[in-house]
N, C-alpha and C. Protein backbone atom coordinates (compact mmCIF):
# COMPACT_ATOMS: atom_id res chain seq x y z
N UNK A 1 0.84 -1.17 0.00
CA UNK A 1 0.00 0.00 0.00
C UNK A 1 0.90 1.25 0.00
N UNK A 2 0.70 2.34 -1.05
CA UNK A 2 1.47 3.22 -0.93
C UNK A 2 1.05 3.99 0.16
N UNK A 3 1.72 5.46 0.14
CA UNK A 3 1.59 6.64 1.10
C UNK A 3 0.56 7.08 1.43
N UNK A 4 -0.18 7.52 -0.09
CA UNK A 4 -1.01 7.86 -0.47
C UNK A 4 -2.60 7.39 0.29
N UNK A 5 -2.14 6.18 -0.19
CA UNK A 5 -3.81 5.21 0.17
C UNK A 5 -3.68 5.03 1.72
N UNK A 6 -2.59 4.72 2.45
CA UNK A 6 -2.53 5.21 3.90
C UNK A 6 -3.30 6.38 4.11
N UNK A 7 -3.05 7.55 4.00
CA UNK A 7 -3.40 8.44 4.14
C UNK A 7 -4.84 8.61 4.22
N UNK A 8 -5.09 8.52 3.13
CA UNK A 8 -6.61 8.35 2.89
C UNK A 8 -7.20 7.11 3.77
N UNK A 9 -6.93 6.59 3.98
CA UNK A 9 -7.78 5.65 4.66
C UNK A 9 -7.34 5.42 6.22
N UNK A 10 -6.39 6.44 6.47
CA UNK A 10 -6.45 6.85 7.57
C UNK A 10 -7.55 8.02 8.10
N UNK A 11 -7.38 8.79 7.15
CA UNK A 11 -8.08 9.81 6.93
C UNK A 11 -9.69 9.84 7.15
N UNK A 12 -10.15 8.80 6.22
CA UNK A 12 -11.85 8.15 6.08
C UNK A 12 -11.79 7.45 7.47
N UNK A 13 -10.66 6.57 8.34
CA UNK A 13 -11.73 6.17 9.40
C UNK A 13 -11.19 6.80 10.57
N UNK A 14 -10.80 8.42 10.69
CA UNK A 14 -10.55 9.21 11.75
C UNK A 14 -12.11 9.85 11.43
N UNK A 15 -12.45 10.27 10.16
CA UNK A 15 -13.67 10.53 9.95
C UNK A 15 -14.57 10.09 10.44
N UNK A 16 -14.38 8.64 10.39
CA UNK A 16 -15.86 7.87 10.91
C UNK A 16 -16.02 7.90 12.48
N UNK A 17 -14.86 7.96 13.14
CA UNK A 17 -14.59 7.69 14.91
C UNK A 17 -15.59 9.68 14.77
N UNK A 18 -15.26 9.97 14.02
CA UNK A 18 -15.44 11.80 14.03
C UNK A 18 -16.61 11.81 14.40
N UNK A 19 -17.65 11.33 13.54
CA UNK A 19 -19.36 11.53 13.30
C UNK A 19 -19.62 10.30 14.31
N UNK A 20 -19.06 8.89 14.87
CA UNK A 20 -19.63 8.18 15.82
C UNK A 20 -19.68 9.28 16.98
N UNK A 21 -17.96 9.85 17.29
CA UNK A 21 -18.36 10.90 17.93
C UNK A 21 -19.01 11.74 18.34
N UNK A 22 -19.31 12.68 17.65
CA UNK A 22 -20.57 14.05 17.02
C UNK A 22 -21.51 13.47 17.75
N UNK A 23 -22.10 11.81 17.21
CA UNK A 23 -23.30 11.40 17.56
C UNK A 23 -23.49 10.94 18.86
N UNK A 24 -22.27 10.53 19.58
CA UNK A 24 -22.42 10.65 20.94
C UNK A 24 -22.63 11.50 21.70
N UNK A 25 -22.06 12.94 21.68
CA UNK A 25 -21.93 14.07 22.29
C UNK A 25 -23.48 14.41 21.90
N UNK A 26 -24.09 14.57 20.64
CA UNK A 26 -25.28 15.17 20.42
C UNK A 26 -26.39 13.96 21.10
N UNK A 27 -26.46 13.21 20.99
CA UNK A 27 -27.20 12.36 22.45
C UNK A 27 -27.10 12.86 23.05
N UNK A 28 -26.47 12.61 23.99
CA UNK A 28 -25.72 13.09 25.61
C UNK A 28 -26.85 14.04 25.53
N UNK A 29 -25.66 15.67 24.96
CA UNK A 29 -26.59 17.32 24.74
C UNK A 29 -28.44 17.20 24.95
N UNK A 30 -28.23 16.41 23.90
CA UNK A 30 -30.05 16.69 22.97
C UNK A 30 -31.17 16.01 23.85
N UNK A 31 -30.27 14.91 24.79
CA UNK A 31 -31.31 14.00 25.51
C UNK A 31 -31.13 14.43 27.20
N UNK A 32 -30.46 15.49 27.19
CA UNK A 32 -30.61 15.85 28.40
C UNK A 32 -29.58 14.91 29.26
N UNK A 33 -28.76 14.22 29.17
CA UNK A 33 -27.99 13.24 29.97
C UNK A 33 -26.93 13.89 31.01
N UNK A 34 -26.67 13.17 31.40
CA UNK A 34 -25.24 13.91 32.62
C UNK A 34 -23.95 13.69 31.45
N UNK A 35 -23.22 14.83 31.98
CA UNK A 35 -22.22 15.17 31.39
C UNK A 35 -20.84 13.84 31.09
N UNK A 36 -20.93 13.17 32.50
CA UNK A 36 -19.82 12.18 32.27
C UNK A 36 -20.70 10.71 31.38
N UNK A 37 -21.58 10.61 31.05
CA UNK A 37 -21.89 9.78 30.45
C UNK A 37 -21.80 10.12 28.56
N UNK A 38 -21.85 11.37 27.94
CA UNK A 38 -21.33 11.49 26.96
C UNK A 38 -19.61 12.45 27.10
N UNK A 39 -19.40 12.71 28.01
CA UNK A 39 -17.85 12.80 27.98
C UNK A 39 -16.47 12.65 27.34
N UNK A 40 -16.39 10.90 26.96
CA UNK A 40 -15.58 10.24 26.46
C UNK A 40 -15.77 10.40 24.75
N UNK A 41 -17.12 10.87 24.67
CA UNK A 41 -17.23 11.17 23.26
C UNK A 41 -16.70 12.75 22.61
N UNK A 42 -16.78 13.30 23.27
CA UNK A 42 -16.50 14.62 23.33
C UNK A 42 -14.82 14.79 22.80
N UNK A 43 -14.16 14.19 24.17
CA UNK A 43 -12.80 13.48 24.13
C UNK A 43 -12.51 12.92 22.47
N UNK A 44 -13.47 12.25 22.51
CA UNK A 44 -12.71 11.28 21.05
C UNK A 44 -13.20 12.20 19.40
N UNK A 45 -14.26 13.10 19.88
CA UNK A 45 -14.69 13.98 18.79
C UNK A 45 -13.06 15.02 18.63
N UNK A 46 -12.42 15.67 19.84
CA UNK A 46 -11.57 16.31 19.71
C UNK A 46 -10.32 15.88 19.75
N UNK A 47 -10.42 14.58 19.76
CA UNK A 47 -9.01 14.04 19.04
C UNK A 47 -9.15 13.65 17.98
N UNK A 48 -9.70 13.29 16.99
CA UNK A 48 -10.07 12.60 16.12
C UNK A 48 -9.77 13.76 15.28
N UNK A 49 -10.82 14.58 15.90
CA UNK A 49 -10.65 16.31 14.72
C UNK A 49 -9.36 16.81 14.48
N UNK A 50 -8.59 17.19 15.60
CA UNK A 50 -6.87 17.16 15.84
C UNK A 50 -6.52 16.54 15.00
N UNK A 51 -6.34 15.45 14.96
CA UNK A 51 -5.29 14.11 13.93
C UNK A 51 -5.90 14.80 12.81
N UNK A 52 -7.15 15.02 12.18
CA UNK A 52 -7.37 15.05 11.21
C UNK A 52 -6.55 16.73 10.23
N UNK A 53 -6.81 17.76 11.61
CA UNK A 53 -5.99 18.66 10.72
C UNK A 53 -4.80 18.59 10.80
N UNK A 54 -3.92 17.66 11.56
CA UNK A 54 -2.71 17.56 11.55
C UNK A 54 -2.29 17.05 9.90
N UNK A 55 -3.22 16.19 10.01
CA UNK A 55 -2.80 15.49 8.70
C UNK A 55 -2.92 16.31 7.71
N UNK A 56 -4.32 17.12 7.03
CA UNK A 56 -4.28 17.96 6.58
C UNK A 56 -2.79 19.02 6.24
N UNK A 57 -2.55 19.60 7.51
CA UNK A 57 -1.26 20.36 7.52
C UNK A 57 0.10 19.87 7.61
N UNK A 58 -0.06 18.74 7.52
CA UNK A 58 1.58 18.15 6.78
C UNK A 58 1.31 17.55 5.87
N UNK A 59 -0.44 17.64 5.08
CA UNK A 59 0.25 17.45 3.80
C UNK A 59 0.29 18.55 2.97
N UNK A 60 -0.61 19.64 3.10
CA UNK A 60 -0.49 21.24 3.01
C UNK A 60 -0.33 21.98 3.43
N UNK A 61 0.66 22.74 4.34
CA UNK A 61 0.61 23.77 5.23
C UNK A 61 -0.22 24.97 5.33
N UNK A 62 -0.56 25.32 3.86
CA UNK A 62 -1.50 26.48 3.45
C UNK A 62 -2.72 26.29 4.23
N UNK A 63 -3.30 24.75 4.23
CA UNK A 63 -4.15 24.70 5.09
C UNK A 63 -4.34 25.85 6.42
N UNK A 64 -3.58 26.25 6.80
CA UNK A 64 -3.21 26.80 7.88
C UNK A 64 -4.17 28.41 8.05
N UNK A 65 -4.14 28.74 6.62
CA UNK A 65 -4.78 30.20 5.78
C UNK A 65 -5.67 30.05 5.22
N UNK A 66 -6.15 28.77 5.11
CA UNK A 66 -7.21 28.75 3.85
C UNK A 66 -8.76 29.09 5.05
N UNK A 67 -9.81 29.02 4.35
CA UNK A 67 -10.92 28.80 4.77
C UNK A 67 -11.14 27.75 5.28
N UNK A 68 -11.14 26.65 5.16
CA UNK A 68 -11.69 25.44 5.80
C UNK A 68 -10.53 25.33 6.97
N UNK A 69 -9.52 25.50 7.15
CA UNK A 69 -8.69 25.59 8.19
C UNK A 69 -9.22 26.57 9.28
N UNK A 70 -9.26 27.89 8.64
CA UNK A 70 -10.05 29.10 9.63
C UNK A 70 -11.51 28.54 10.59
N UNK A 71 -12.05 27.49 9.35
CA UNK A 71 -13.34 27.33 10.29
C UNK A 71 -13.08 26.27 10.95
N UNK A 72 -12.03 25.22 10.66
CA UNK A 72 -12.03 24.58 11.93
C UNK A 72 -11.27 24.64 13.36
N UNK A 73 -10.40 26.01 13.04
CA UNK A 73 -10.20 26.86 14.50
C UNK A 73 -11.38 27.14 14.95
N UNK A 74 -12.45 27.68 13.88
CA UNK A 74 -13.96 28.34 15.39
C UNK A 74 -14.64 26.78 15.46
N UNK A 75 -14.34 26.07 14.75
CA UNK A 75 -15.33 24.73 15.73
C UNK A 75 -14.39 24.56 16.63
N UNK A 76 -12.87 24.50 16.79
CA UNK A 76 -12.53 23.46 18.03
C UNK A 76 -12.70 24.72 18.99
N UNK A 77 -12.93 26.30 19.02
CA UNK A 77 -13.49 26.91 20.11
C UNK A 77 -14.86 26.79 20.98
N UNK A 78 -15.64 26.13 19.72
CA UNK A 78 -17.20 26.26 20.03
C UNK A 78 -16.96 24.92 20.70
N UNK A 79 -16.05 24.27 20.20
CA UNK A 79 -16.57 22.78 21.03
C UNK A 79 -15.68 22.75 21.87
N UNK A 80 -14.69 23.53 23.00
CA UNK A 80 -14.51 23.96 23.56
C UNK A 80 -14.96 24.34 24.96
N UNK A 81 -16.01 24.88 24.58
CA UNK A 81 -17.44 25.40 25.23
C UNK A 81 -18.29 24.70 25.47
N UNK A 82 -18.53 23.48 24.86
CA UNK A 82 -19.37 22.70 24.75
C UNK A 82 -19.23 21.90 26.54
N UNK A 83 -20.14 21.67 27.24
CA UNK A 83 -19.59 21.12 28.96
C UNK A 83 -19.96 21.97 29.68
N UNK A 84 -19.54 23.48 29.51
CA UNK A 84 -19.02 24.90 30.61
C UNK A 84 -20.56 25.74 31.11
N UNK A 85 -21.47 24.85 30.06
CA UNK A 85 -22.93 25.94 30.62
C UNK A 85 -23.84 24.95 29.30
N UNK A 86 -25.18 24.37 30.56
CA UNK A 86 -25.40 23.38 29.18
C UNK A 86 -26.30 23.86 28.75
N UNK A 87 -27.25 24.93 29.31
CA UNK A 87 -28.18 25.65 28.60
C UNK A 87 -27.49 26.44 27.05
N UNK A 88 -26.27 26.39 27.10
CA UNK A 88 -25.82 26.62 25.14
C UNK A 88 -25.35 25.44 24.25
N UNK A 89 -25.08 24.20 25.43
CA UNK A 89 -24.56 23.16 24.88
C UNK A 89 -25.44 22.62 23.76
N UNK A 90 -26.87 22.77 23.49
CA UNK A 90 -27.25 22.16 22.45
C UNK A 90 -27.14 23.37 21.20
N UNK A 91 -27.24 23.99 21.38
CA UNK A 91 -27.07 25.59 20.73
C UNK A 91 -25.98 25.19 19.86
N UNK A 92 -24.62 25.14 20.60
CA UNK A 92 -23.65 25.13 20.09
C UNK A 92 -22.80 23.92 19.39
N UNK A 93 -23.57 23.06 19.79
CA UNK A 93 -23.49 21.80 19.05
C UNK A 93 -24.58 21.60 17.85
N UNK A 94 -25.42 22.25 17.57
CA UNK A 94 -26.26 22.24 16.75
C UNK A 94 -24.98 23.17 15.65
N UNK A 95 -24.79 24.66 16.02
CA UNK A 95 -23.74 25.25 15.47
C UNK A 95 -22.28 24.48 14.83
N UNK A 96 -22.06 23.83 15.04
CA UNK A 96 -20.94 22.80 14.84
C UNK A 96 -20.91 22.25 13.75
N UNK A 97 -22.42 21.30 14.04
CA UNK A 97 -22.44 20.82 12.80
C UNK A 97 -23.01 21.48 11.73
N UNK A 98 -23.69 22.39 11.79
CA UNK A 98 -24.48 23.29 10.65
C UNK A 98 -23.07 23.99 10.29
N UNK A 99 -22.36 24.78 10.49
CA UNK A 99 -20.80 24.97 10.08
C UNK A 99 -19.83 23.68 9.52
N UNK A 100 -19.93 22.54 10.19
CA UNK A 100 -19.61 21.71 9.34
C UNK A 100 -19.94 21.05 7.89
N UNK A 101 -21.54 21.31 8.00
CA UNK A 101 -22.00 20.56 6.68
C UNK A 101 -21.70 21.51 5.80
N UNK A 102 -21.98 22.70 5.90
CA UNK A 102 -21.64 23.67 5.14
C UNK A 102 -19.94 24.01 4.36
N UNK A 103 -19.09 23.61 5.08
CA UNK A 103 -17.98 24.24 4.64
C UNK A 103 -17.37 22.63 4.30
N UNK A 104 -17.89 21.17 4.85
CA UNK A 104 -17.54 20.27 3.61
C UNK A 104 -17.81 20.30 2.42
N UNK A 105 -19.25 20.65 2.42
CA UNK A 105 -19.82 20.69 1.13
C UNK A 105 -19.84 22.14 0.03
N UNK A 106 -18.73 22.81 0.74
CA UNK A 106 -18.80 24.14 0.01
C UNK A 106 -18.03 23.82 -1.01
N UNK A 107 -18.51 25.09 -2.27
CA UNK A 107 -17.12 24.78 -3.42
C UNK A 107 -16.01 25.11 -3.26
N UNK A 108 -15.27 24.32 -3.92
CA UNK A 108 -13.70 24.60 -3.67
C UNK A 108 -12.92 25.93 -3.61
N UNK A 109 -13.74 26.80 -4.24
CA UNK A 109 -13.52 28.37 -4.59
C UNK A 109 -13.67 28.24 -3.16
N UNK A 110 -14.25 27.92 -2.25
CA UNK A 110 -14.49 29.01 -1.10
C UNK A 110 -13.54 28.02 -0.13
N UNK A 111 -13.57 26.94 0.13
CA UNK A 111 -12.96 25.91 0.82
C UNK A 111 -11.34 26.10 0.68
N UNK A 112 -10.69 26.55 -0.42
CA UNK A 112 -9.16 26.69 -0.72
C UNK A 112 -9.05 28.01 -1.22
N UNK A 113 -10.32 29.04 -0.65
CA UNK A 113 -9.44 30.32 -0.62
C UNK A 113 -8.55 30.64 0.57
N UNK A 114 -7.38 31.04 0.32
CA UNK A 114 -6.12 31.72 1.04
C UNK A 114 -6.71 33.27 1.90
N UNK A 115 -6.95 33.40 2.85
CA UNK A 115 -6.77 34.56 3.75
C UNK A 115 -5.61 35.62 3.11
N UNK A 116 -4.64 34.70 3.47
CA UNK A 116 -3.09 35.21 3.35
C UNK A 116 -2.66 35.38 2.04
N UNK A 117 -3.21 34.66 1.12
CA UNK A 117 -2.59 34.41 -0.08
C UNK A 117 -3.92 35.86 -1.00
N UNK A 118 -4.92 35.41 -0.62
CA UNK A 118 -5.75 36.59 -0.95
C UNK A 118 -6.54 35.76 -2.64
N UNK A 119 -6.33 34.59 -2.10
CA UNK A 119 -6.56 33.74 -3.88
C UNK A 119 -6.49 31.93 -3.46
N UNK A 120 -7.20 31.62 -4.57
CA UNK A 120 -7.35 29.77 -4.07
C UNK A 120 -6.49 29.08 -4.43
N UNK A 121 -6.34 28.26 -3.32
CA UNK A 121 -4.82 27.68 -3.86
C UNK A 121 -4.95 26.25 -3.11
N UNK A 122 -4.91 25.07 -4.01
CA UNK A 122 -5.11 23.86 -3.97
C UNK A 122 -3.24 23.34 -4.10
N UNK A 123 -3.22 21.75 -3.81
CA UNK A 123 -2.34 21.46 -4.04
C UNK A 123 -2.73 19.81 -4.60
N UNK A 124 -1.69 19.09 -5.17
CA UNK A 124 -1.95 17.57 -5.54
C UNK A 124 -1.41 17.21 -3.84
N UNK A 125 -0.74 17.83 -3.43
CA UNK A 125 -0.65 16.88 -2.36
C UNK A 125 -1.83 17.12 -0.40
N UNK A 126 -2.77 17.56 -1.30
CA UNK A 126 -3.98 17.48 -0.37
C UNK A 126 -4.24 16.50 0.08
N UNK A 127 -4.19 16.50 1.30
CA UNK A 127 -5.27 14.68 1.97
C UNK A 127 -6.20 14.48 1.29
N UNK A 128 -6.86 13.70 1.17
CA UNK A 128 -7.96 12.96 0.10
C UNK A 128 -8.61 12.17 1.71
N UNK A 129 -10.07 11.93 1.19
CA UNK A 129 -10.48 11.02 2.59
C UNK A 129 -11.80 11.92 3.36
């Protein structure tokens, strides 16, 4: 298996631990539960997310400037928050993912525009996944 297909399929099942995640924490939130019983999901939502832009940013650093990088600095703030006051916890987990679906599924024009660069800028050696 090359580099490549590592990658990616590292990539697709940090993804999947991602959204088992999501879906734990949004239980927990949505059903009213105690905090240490969706906890560990929370935990594994924000590691999972981590690894994932790590990877991202060693395989593009630009990542760093682009848009989809920018927005996943304000999710790991919002989810952050998420625990500290639970009357916003569903609020802001609702926010999360509505920012998420949105800026996966955005076009690439907007997803690999550069802040810094002031222009879109893709690379072949983008994570895939």
């Amino acid at each position: 298996m090359n580099k490549t297909t590592v990658k990616r399929w590292t990539k697709i099942s940090l993804r999947t631990l991602h959204l088992l995640a999501v879906a734990g924490v949004g239980g927990g939130i949505l059903f009213g539960l105690e905090k240490d019983l969706w906890l560990s999901y929370w935990w594994l939502a924000l590691v999972s997310g981590v690894l994932m832009m790590l990877i991202d940013i060693a395989s593009n650093p630009v990542w760093l400037v682009q848009v989809r990088g920018l927005v996943i600095y304000l999710k790991l703030i919002l989810l952050a928050f998420i625990g500290s006051n639970a009357s916003l916890d569903g609020f802001l987990l609702v926010l999360i993912i509505i920012i998420s679906g949105i800026i996966s599924h955005a076009p690439g024009q907007l997803r690999y525009y550069s802040v810094y660069h002031k222009k879109v800028i893709s690379s072949a050696s983008d994570s895939k996944g």
